[in-house]
N, C-alpha and C. Protein backbone atom coordinates (compact mmCIF):
# COMPACT_ATOMS: atom_id res chain seq x y z
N UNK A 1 -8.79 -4.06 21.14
CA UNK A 1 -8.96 -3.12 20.02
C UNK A 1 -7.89 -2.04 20.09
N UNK A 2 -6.78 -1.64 19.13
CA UNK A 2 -6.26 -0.71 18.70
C UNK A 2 -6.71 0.29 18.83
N UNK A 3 -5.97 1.26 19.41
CA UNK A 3 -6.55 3.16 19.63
C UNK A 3 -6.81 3.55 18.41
N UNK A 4 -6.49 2.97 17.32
CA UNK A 4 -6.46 3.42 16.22
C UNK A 4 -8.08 2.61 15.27
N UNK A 5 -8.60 1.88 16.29
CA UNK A 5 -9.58 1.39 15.39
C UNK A 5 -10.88 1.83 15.60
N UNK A 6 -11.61 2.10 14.44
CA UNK A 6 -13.06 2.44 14.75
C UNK A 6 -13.93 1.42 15.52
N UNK A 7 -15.23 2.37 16.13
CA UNK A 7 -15.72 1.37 16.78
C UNK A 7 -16.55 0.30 15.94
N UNK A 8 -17.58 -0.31 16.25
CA UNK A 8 -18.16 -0.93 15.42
C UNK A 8 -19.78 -0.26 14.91
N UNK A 9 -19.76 0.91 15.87
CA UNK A 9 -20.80 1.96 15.15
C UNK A 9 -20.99 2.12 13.76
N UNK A 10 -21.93 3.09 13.33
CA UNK A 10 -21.89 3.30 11.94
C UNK A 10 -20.96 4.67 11.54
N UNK A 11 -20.46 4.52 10.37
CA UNK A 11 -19.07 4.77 9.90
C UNK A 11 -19.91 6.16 8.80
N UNK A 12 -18.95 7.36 8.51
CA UNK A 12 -19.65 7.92 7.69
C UNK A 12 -19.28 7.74 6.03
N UNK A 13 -20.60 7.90 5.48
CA UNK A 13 -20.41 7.72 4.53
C UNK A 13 -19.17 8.68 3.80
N UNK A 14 -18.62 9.87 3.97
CA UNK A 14 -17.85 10.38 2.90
C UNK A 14 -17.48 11.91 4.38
N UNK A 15 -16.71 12.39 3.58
CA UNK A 15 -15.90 12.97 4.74
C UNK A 15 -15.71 14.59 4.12
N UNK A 16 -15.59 15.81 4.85
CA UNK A 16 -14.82 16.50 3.67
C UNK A 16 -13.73 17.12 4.21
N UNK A 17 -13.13 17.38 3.29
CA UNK A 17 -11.00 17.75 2.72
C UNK A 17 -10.88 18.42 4.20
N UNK A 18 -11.57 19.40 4.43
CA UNK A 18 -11.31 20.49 6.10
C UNK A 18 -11.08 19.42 6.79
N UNK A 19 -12.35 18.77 7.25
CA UNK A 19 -12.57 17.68 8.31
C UNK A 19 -11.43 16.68 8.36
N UNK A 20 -10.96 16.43 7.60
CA UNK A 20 -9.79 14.97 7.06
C UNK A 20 -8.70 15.99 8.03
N UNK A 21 -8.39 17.48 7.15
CA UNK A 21 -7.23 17.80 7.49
C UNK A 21 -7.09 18.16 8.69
N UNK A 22 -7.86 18.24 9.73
CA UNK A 22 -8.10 18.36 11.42
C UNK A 22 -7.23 17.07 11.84
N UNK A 23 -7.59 15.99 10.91
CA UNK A 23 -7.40 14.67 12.19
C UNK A 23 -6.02 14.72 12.20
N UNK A 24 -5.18 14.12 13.50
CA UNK A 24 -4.26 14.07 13.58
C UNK A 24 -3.45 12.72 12.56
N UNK A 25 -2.32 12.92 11.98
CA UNK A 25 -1.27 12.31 11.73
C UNK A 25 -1.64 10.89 11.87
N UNK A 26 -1.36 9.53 11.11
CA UNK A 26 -0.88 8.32 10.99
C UNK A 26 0.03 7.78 10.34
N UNK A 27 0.72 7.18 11.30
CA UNK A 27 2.43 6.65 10.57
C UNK A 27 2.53 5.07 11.38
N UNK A 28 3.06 4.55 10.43
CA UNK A 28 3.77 3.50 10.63
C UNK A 28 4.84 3.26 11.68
N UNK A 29 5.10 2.46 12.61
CA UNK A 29 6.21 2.46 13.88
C UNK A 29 6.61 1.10 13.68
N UNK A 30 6.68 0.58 12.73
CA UNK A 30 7.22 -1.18 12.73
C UNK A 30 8.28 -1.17 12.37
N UNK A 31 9.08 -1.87 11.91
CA UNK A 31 10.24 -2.28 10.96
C UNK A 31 10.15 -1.99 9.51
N UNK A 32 11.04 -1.34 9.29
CA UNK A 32 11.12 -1.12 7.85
C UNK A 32 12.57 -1.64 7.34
N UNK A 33 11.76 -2.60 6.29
CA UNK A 33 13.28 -3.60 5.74
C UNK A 33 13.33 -2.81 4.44
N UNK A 34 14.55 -2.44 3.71
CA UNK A 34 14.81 -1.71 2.40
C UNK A 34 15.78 -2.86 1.58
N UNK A 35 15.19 -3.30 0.42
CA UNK A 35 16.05 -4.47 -0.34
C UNK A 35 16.19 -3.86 -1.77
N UNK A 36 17.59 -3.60 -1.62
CA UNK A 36 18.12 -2.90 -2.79
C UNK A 36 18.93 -3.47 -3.93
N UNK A 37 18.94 -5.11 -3.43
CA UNK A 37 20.14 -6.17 -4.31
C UNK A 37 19.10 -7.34 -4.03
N UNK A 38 19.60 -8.44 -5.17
CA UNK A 38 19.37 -9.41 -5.34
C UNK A 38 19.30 -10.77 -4.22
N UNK A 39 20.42 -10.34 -3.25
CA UNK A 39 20.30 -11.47 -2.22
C UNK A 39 19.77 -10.47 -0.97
N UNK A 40 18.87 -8.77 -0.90
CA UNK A 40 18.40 -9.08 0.13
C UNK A 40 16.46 -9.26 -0.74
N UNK A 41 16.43 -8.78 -1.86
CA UNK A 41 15.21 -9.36 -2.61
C UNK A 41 14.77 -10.55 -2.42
N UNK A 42 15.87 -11.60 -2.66
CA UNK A 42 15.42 -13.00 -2.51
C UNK A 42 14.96 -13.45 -1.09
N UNK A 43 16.21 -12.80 -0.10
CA UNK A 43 15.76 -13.18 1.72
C UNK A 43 14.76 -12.75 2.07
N UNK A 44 13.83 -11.31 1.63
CA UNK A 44 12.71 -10.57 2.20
C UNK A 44 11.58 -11.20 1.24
N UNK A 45 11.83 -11.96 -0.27
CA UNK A 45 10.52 -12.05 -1.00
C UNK A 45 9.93 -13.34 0.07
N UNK A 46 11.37 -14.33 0.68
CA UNK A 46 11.08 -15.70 0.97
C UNK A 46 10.18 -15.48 2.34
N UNK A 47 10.15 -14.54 3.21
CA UNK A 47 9.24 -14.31 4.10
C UNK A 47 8.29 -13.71 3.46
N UNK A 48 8.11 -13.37 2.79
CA UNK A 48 6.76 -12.65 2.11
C UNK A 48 5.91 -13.93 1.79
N UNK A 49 6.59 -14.80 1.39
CA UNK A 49 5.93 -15.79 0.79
C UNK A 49 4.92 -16.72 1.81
N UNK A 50 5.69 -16.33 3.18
CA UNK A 50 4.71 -17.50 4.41
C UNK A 50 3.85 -16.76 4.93
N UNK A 51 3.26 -15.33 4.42
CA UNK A 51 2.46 -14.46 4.71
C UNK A 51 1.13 -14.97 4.00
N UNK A 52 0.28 -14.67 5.36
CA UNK A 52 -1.50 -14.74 4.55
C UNK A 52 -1.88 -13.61 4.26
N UNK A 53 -1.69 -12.27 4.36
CA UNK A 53 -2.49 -11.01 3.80
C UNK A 53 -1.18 -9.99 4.10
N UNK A 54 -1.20 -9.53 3.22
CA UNK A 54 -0.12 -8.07 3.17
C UNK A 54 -0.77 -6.94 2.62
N UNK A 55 -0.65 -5.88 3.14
CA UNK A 55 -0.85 -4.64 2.66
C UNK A 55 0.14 -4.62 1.56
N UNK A 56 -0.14 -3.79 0.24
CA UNK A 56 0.55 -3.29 -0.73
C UNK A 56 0.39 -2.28 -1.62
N UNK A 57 1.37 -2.22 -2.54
CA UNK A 57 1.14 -0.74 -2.86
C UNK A 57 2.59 -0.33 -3.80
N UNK A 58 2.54 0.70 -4.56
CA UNK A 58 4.28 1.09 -5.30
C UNK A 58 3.72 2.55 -5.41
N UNK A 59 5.19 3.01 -5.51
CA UNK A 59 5.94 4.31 -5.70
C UNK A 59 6.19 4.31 -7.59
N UNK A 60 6.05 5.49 -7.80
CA UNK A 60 6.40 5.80 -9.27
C UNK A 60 6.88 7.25 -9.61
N UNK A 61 8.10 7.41 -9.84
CA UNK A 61 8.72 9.24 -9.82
C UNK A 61 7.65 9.61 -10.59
N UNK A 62 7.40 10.94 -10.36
CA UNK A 62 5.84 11.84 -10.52
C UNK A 62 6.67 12.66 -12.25
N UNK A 63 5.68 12.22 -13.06
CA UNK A 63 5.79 13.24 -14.32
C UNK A 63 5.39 14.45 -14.52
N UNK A 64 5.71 15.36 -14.46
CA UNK A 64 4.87 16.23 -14.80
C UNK A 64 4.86 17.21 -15.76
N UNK A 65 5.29 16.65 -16.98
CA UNK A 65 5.28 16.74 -18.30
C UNK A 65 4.37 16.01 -18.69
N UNK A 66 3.69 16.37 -19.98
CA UNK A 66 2.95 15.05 -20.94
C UNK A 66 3.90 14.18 -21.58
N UNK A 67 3.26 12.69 -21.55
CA UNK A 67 4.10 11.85 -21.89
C UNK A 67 3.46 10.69 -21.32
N UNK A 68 4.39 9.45 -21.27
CA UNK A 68 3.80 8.29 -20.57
C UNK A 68 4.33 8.26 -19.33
N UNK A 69 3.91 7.87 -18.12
CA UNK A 69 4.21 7.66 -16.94
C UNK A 69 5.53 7.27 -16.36
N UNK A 70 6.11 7.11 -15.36
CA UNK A 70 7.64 6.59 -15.01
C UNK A 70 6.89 5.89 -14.64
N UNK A 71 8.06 4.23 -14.93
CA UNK A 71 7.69 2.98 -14.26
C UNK A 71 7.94 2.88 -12.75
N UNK A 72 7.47 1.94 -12.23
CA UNK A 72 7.35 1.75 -10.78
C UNK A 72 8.91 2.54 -10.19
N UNK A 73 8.96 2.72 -9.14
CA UNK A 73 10.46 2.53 -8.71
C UNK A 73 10.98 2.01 -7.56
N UNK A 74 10.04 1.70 -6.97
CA UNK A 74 9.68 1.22 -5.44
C UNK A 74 7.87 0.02 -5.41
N UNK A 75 8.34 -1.44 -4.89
CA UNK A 75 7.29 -2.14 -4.18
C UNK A 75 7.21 -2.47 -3.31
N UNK A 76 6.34 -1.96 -2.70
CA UNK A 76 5.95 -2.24 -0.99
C UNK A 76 5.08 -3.02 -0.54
N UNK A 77 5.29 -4.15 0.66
CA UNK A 77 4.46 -4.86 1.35
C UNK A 77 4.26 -4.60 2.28
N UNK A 78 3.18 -4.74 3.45
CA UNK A 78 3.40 -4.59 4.86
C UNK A 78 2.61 -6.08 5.58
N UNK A 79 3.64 -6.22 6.56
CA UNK A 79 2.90 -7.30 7.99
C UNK A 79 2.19 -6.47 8.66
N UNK A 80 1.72 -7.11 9.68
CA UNK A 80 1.28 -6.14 10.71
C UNK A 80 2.22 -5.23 11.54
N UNK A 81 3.58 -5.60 11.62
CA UNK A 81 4.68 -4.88 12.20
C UNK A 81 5.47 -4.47 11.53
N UNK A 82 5.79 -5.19 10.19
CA UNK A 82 7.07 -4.82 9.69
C UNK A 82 7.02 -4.58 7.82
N UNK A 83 7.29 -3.20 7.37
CA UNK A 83 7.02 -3.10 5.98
C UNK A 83 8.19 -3.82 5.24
N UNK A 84 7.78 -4.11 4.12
CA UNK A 84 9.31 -4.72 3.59
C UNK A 84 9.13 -3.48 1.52
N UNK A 85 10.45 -2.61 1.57
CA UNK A 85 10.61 -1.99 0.12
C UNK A 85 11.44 -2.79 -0.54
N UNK A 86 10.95 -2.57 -1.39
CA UNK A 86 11.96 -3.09 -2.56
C UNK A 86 11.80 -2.48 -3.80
N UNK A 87 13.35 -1.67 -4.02
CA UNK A 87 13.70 -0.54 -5.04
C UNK A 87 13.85 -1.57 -6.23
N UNK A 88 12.91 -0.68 -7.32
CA UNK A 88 12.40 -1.46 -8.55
C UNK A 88 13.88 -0.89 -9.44
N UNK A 89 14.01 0.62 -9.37
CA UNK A 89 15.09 1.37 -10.23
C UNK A 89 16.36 1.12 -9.74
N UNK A 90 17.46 1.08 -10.02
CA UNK A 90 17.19 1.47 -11.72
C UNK A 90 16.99 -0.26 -12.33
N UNK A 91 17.40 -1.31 -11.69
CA UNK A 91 17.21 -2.92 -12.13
C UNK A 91 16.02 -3.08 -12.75
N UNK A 92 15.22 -2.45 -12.63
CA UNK A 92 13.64 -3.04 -13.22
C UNK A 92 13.34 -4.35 -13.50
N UNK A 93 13.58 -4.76 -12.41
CA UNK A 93 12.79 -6.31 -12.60
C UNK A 93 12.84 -6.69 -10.90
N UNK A 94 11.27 -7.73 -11.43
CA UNK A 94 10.70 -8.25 -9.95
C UNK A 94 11.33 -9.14 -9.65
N UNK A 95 11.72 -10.14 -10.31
CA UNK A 95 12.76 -11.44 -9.52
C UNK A 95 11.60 -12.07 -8.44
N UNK A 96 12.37 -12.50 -7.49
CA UNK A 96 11.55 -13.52 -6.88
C UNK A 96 10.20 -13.13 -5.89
N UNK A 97 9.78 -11.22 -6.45
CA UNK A 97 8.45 -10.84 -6.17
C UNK A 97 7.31 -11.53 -6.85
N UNK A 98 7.45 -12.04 -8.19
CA UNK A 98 6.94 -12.60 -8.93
C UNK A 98 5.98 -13.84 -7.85
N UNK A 99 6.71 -14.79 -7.53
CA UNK A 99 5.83 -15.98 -6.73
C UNK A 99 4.97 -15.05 -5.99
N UNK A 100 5.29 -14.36 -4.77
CA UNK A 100 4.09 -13.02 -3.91
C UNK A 100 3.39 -13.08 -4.83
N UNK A 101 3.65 -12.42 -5.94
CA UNK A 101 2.67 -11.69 -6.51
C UNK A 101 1.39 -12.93 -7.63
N UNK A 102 1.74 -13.92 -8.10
CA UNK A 102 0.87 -14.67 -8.42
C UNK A 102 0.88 -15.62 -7.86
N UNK A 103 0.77 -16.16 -6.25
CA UNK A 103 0.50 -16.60 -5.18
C UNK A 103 -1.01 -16.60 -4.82
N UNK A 104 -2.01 -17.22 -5.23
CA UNK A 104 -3.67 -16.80 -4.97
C UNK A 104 -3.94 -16.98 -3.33
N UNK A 105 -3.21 -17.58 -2.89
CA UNK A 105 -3.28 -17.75 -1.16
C UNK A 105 -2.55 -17.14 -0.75
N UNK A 106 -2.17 -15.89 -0.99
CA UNK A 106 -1.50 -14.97 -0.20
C UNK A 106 -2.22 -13.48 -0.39
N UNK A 107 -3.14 -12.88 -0.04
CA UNK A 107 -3.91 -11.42 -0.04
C UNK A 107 -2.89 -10.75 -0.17
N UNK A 108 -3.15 -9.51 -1.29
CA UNK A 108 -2.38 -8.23 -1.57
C UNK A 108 -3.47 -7.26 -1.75
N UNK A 109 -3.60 -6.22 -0.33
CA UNK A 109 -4.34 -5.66 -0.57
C UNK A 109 -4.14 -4.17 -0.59
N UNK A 110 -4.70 -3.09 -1.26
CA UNK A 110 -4.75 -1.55 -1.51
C UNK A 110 -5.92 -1.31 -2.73
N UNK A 111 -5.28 0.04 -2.78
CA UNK A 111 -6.02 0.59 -3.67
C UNK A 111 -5.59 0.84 -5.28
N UNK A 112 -6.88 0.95 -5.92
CA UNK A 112 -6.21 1.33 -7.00
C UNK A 112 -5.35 0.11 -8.00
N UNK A 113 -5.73 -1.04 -7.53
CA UNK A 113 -4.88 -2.01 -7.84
C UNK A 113 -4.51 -2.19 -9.14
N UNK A 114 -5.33 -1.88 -9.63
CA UNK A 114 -5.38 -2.38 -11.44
C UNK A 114 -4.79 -1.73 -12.11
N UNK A 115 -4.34 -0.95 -11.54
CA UNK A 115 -3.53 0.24 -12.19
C UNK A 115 -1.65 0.32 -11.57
N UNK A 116 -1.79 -0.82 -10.37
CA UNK A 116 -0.43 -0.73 -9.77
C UNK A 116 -0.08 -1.80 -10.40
N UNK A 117 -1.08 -3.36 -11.16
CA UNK A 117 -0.69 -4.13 -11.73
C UNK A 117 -0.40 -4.04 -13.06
N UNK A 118 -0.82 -2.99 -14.01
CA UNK A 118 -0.97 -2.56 -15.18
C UNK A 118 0.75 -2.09 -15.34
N UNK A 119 0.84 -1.44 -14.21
CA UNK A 119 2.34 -0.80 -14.43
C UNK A 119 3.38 -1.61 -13.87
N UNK A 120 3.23 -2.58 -13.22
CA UNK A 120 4.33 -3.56 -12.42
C UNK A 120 4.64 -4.88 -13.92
N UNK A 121 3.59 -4.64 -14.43
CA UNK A 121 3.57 -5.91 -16.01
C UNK A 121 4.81 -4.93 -16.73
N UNK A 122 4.53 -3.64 -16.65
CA UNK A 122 5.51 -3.31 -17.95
C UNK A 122 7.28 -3.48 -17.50
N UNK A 123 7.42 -4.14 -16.43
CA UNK A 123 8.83 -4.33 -15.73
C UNK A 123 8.84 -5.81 -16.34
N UNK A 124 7.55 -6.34 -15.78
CA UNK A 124 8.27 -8.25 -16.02
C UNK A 124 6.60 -8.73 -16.48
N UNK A 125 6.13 -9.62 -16.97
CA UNK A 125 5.10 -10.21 -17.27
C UNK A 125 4.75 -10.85 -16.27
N UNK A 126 3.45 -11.40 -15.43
CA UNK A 126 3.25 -12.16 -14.48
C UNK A 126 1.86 -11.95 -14.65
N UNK A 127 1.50 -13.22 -13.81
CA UNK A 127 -0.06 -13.56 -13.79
C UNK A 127 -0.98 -13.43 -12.31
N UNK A 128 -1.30 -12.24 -12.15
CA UNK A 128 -1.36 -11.54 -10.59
C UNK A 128 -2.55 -12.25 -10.04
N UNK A 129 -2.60 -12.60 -8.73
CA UNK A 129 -3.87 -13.78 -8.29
C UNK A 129 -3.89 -13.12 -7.10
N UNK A 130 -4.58 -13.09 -6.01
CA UNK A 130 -4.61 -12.77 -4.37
C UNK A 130 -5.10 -11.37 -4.31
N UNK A 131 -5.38 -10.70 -5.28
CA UNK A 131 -5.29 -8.72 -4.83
C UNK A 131 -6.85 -8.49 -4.50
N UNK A 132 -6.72 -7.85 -3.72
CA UNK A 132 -8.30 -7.37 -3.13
C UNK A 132 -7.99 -5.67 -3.16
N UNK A 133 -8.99 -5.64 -3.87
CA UNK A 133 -8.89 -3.83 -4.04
C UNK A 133 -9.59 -3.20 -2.92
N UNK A 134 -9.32 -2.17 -2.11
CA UNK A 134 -9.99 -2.13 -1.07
C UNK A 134 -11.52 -1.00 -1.53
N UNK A 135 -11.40 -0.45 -2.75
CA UNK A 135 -12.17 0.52 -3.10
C UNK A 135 -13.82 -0.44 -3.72
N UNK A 136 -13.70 -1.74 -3.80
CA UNK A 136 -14.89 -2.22 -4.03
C UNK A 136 -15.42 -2.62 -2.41
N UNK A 137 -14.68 -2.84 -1.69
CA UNK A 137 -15.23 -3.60 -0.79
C UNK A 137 -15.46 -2.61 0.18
N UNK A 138 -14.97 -0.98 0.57
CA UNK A 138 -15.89 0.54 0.91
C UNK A 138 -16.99 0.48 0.08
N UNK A 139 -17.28 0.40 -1.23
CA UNK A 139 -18.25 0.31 -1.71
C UNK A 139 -19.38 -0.82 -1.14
N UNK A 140 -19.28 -1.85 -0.63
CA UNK A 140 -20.18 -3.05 -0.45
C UNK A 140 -20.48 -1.96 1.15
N UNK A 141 -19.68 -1.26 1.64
CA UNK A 141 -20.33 -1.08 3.06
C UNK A 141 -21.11 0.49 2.87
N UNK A 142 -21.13 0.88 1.99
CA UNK A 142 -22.48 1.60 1.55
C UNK A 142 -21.25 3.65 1.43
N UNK A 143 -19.77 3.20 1.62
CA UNK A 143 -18.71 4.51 1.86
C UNK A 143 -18.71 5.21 0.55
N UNK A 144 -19.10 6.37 0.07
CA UNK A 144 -18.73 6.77 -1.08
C UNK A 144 -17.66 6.94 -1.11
N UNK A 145 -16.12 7.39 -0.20
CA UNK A 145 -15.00 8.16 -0.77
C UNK A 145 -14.22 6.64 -0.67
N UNK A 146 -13.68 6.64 -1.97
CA UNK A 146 -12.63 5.43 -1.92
C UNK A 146 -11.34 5.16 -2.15
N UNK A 147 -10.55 6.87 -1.35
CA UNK A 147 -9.61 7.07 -1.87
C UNK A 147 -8.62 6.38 -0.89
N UNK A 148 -7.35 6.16 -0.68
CA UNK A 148 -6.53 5.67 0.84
C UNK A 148 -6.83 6.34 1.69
N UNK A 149 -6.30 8.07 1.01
CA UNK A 149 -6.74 8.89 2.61
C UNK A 149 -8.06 9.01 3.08
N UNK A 150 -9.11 9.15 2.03
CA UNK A 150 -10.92 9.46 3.35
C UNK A 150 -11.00 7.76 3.66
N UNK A 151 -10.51 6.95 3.11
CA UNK A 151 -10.68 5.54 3.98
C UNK A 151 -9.97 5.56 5.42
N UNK A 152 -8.71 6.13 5.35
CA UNK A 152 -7.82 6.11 6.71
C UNK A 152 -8.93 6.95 7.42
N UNK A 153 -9.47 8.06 6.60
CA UNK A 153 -10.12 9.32 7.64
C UNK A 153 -11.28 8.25 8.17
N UNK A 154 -12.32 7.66 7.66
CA UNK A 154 -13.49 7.14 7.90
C UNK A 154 -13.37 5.75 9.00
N UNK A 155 -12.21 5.13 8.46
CA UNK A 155 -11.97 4.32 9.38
C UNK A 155 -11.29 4.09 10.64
N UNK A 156 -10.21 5.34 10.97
CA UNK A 156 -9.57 5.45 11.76
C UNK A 156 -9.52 6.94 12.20
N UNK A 157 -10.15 7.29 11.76
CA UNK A 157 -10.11 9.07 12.28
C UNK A 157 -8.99 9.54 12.27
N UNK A 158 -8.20 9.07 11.64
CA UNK A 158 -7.39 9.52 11.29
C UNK A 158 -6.69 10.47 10.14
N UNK A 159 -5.39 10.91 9.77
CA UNK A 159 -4.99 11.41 8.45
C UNK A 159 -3.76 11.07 7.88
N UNK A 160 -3.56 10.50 6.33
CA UNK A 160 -2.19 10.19 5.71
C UNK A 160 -1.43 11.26 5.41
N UNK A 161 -0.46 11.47 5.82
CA UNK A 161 0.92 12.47 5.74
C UNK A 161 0.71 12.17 3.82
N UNK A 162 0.47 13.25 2.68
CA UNK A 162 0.86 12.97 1.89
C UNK A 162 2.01 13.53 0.86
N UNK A 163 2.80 14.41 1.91
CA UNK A 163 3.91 14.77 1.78
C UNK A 163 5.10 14.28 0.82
N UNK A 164 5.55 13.15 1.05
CA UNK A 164 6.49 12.26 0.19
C UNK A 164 5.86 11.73 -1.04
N UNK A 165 4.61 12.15 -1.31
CA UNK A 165 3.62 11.56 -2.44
C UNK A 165 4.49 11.69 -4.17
N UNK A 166 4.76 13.49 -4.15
CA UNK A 166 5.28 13.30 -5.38
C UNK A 166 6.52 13.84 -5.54
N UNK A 167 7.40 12.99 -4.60
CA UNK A 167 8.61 13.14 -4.25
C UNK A 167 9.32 12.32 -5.13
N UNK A 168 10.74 12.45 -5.30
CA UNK A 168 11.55 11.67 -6.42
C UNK A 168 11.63 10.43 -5.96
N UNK A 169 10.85 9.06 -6.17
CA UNK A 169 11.07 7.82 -5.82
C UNK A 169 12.08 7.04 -6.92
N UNK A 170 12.73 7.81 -7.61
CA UNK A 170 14.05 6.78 -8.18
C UNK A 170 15.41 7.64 -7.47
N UNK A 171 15.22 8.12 -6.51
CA UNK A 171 16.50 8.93 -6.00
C UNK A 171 16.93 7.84 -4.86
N UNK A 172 18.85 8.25 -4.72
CA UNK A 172 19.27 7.08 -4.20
C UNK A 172 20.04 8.03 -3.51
N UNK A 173 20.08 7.60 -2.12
CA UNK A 173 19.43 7.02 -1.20
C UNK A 173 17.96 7.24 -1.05
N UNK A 174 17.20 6.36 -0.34
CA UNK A 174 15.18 6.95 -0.52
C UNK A 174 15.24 7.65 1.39
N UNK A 175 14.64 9.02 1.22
CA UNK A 175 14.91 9.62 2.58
C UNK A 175 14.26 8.92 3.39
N UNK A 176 14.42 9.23 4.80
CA UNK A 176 13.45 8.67 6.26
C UNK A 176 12.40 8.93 5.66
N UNK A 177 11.58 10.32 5.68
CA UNK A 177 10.61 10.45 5.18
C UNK A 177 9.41 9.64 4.15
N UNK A 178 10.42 9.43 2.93
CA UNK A 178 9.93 9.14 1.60
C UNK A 178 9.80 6.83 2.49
N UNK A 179 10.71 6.99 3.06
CA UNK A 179 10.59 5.28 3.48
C UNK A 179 9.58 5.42 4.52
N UNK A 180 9.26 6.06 5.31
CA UNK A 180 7.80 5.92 6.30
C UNK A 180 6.54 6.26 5.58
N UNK A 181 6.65 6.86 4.53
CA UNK A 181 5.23 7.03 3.72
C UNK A 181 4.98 5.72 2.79
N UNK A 182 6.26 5.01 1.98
CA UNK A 182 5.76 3.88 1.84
C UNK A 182 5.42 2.84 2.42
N UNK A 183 5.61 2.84 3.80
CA UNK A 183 5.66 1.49 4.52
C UNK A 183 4.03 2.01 5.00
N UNK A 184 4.16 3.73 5.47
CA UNK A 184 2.62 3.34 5.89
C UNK A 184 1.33 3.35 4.82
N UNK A 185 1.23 3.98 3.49
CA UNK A 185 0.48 3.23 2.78
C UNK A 185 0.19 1.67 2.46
N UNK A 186 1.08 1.03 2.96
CA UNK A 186 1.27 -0.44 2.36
C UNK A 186 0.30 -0.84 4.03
N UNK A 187 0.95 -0.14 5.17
CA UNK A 187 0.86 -0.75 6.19
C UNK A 187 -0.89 -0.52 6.35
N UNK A 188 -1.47 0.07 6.38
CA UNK A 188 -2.68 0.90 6.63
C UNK A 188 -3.57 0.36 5.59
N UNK A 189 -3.14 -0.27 4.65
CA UNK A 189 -4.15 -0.96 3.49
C UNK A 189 -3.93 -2.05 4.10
N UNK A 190 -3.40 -2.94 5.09
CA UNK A 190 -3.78 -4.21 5.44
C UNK A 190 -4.48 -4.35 6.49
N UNK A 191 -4.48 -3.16 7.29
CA UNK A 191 -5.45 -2.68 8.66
C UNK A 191 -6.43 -2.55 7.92
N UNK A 192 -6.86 -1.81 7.19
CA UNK A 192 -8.17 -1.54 6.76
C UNK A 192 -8.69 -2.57 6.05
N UNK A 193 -8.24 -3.19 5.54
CA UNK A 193 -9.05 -4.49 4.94
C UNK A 193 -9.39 -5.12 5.77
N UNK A 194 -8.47 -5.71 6.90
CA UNK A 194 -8.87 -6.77 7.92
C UNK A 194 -10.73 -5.90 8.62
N UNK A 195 -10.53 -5.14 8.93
CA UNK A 195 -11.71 -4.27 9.59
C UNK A 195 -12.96 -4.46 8.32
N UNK A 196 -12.17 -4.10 7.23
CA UNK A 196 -13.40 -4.08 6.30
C UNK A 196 -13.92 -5.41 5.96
N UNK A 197 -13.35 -6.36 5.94
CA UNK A 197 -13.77 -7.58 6.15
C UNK A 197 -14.55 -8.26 7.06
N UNK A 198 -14.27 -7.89 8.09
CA UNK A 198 -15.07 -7.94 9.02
C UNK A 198 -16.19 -7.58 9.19
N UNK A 199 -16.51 -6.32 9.23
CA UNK A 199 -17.76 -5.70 8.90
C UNK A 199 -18.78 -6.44 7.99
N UNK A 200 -18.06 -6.66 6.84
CA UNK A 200 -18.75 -7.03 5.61
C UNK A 200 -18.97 -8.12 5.73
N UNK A 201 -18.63 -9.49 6.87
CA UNK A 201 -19.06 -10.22 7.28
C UNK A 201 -19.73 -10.59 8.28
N UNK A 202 -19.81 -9.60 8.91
CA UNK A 202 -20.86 -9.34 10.21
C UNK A 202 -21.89 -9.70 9.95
């Protein structure tokens, strides 16, 4: 068992904002691959593809004007070791993310999904199969908060850095920073599913 994993005790239902912000720090320490062109898109989608469950997740530059949203600008996967980005802007198009992504034997899991697929359609059309939202399946284990961070808090006692959150994700180069916050949202939604799965099959 990972230092980082809860035990198999009972878990609390909901957490609050003070308590979260006590716990110490969680980050990602794996490999982080950044695919910014077409031939390293194609080399990183083709390992994506022999994957059974990936954490996932996208970046979108933050509006904060009224208006309609900025499209994606960044999609992220994670292994258990190694995140893989791939800068959506300014190209806007998925290319050979497409197979990953309507692949039904390959798990894509996070939060919020329906809303990361809602906005990844307005780049390219595709028919999304494999996604497990992790906010129904906290719900099946009785968790009210179903956000990434009180899930990281509840499940790992831990806390998400959300620092790089509404940071410029169509800026070029993407900082250290802004690249360890996507790899560990992506990374930390595939830890937590595996656990939550478990449970929920116990």
């Amino acid at each position: 068992m990972s230092s980082l994993d809860h035990p198999q005790g009972e878990l609390p239902k909901r957490l609050e904002k003070a308590a979260i912000n006590e716990l110490p720090l969680i980050r990602f320490h794996g490999t982080i691959h950044l695919a910014e062109d077409a031939k390293s898109f194609k080399k990183y989608a083709d390992r994506l593809a022999k994957q059974k469950i990936l954490g996932f997740d996208i970046e979108c530059k933050p509006n904060f004007k009224r208006g309609p949203n900025n499209p994606p600008a960044l999609i992220q996967f994670s292994t258990a070791d190694q995140a893989f980005l791939f800068r959506l802007y300014p190209t806007m198009k998925l290319g050979p993310l497409i197979r990953v992504l309507e692949d039904p034997k390959i798990v894509k899991t996070g939060v919020a999904i329906k809303d990361d697929i809602y906005n990844l359609k307005k780049i390219e059309e595709f028919e999304p199969a494999g996604f497990e939202d992790l906010a129904p399946l906290a719900q099946s284990l009785e968790i009210e908060q179903t956000g990434l961070r009180n899930l990281t808090a509840i499940f790992f006692s831990h806390r998400l850095s959300k620092s790089a959150q509404l940071s410029n994700w169509q800026k070029f180069p993407l900082s250290q920073s802004q690249k360890h916050y996507a790899a560990t949202d992506a990374w930390i939604s595939r830890k937590r599913y595996l656990i939550m799965e478990a449970r929920r099959t116990q």
